[in-house]
N, C-alpha and C. Protein backbone atom coordinates (compact mmCIF):
# COMPACT_ATOMS: atom_id res chain seq x y z
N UNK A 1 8.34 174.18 4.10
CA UNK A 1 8.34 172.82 3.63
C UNK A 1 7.85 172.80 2.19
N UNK A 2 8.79 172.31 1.05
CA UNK A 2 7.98 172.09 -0.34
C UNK A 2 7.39 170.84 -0.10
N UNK A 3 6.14 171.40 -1.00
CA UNK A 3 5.28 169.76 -1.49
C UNK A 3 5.11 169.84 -2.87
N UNK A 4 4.34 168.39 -2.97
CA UNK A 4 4.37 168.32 -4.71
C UNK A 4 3.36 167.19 -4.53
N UNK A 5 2.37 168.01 -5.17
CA UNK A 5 1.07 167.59 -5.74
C UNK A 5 1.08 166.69 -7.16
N UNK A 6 0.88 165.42 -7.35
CA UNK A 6 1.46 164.68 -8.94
C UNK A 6 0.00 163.79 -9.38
N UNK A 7 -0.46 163.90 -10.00
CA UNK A 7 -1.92 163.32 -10.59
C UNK A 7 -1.55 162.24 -11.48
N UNK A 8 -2.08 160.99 -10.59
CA UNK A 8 -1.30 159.77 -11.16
C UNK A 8 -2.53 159.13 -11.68
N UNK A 9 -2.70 158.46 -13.23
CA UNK A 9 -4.11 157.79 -13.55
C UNK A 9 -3.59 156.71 -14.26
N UNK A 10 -4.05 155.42 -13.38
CA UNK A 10 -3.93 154.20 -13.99
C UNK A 10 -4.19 153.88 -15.17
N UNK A 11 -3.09 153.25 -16.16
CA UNK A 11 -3.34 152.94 -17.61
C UNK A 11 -4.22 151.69 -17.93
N UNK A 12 -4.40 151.16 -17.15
CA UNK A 12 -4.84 149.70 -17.31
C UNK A 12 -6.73 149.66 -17.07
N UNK A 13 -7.12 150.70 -16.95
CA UNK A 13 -8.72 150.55 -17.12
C UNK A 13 -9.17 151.02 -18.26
N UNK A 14 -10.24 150.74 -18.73
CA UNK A 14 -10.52 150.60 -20.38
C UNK A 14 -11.30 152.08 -20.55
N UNK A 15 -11.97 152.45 -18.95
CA UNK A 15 -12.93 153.40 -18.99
C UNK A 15 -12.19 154.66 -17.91
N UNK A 16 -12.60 156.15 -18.19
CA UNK A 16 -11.91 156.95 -17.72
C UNK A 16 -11.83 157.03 -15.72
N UNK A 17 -10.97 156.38 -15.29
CA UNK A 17 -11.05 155.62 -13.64
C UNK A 17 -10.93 157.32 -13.21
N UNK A 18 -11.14 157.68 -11.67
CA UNK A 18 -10.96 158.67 -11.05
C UNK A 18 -9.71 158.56 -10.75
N UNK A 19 -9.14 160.15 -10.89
CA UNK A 19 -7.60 160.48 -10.86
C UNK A 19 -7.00 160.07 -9.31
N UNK A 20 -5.85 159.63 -9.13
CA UNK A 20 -5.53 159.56 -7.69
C UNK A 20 -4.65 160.56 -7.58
N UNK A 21 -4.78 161.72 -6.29
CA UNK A 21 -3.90 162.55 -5.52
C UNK A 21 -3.63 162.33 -5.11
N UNK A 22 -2.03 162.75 -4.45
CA UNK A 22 -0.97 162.24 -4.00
C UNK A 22 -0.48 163.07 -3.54
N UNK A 23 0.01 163.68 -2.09
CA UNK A 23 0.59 164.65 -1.81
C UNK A 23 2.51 164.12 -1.25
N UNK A 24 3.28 165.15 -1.68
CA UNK A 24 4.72 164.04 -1.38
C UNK A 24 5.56 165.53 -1.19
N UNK A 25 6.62 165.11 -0.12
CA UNK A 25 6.87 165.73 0.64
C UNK A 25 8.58 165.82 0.31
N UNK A 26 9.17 164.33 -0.59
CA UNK A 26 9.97 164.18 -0.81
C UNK A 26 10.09 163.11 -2.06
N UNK A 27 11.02 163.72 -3.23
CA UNK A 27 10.90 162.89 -4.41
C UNK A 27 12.20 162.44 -4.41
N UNK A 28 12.73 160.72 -4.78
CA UNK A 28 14.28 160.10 -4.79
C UNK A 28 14.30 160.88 -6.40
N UNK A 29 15.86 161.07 -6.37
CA UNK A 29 16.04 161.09 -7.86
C UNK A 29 17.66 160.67 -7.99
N UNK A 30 17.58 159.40 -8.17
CA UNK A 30 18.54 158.53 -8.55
C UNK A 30 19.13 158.97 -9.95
N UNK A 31 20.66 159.02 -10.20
CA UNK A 31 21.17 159.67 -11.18
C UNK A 31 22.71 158.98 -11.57
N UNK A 32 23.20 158.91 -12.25
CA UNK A 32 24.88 158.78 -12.39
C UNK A 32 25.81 159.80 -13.00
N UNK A 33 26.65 160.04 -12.71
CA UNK A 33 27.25 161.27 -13.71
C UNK A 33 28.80 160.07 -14.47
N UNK A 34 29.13 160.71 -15.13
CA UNK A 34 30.39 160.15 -15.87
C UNK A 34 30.90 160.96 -16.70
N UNK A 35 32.56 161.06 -16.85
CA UNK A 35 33.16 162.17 -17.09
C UNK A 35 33.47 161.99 -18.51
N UNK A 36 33.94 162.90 -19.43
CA UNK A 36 34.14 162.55 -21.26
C UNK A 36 34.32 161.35 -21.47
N UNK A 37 34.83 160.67 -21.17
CA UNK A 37 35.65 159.04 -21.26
C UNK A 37 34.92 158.26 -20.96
N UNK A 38 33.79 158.13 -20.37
CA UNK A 38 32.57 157.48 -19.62
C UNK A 38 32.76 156.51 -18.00
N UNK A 39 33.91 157.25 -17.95
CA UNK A 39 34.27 156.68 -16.61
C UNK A 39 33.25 157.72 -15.63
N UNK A 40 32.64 156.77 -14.17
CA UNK A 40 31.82 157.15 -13.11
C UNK A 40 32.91 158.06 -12.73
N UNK A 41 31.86 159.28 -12.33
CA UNK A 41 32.51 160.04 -11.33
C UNK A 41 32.29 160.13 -10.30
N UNK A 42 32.66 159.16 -8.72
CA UNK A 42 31.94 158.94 -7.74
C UNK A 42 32.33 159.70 -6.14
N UNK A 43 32.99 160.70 -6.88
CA UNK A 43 33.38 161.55 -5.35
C UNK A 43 32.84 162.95 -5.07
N UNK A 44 31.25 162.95 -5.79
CA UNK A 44 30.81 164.63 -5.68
C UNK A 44 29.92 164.64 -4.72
N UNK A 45 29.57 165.62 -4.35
CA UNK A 45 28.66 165.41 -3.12
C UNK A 45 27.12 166.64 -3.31
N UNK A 46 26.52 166.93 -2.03
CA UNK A 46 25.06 167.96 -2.50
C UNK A 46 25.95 169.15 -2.95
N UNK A 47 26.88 169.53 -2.57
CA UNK A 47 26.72 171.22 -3.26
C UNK A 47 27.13 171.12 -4.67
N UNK A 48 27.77 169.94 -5.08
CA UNK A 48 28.34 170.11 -6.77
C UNK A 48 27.03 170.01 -7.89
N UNK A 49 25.52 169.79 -7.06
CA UNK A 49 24.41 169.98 -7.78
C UNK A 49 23.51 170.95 -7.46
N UNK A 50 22.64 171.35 -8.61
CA UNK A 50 21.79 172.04 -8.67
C UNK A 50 20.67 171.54 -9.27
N UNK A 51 19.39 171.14 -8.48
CA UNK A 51 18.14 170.69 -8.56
C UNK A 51 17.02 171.69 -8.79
N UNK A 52 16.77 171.89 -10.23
CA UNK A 52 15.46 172.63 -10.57
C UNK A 52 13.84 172.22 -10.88
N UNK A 53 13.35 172.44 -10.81
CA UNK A 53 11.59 172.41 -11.37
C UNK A 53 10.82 173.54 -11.49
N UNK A 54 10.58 173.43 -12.79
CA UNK A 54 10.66 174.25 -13.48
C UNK A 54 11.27 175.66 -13.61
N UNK A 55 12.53 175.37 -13.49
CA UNK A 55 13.31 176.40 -13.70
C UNK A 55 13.98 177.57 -12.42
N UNK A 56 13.18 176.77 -11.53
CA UNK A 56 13.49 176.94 -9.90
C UNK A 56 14.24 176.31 -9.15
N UNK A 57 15.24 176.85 -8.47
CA UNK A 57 15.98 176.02 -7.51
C UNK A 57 15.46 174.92 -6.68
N UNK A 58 15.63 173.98 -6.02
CA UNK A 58 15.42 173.28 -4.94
C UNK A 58 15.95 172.85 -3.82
N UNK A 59 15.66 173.02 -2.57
CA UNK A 59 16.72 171.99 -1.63
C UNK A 59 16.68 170.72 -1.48
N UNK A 60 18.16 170.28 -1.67
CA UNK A 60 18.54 169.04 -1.62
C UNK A 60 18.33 168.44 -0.20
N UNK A 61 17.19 167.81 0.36
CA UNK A 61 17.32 167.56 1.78
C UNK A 61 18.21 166.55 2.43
N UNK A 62 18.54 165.74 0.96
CA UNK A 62 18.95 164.10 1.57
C UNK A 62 20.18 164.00 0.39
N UNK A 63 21.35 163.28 0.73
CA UNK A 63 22.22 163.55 -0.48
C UNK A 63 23.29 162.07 0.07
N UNK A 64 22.97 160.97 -0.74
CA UNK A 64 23.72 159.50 -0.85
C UNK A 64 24.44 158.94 -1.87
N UNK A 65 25.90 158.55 -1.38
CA UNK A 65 25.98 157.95 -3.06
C UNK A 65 25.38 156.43 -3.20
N UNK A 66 25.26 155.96 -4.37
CA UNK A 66 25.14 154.62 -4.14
C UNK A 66 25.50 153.00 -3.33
N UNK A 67 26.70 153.77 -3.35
CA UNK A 67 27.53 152.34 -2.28
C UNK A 67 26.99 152.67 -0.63
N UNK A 68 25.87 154.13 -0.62
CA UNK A 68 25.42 154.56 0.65
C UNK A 68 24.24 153.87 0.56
N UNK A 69 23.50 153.52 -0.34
CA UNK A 69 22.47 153.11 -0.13
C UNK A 69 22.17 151.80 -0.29
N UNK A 70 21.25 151.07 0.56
CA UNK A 70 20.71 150.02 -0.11
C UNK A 70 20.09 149.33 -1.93
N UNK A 71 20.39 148.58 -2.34
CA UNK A 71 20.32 148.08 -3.62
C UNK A 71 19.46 147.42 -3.54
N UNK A 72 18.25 147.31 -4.32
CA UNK A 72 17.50 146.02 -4.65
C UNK A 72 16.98 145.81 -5.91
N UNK A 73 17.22 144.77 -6.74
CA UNK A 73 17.34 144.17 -8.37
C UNK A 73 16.25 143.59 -8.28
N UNK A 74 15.00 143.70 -9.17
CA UNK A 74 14.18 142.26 -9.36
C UNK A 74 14.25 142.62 -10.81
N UNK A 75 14.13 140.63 -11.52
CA UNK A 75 14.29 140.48 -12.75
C UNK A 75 12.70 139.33 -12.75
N UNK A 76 11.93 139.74 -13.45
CA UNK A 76 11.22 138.78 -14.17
C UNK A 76 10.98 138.41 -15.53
N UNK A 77 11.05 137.02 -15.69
CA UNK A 77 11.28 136.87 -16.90
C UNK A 77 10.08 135.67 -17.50
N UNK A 78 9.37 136.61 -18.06
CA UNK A 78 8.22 134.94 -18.71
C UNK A 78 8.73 134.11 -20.31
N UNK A 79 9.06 132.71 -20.23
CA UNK A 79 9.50 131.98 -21.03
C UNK A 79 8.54 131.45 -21.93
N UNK A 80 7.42 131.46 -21.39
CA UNK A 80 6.44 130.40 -21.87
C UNK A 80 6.77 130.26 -23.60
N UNK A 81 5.47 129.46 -24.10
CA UNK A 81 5.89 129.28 -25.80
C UNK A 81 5.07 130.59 -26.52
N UNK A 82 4.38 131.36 -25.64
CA UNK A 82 4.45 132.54 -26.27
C UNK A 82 4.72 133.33 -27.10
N UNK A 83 6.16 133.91 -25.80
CA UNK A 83 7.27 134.74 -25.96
C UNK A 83 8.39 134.48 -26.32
N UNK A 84 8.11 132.92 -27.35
CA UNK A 84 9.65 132.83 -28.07
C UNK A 84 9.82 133.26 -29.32
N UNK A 85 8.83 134.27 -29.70
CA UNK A 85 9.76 135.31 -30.95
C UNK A 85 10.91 136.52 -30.42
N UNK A 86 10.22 136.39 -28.73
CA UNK A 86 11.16 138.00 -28.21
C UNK A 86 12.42 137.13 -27.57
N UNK A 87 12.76 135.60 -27.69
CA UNK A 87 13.58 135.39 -26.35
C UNK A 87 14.96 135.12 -27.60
């Protein structure tokens, strides 16, 4: 079984917070390919890739295309009188 140990430290405290460990067993890695022309290329499947870290092979355990998976979009958007130099 690979694992992967990733040392994640919140940006948002002013003072140095204790690191959080994380042990993970499985990482998504969402991707698109597109061919010279920039048209999607949507009919490849796990063996037409090769997944490394650092420079090491990996097994692909799980292999979906998009129209396989569930989608979910969130958009937030703050208007206030703020943020009307960025809107």
């Amino acid at each position: 079984m690979l694992r992967r140990h990733f040392l994640l430290t919140p940006l948002a405290f002013a003072q140095d917070p204790p690191p959080i460990k994380v042990e993970v067993n499985l990482v998504n890695v969402p991707f698109t390919v597109r061919d010279a022309t920039g048209r999607w290329i949507t009919n490849l499947n796990a063996d037409d890739f090769e997944v490394l870290e650092d420079g090491q092979p990996q097994k692909v355990s799980f292999f979906s295309r998009a129209a396989d998976s569930p989608l979910c979009i969130g958009v937030v958007a703050v208007i206030s009188g703020s943020q009307e130099e960025f809107l």
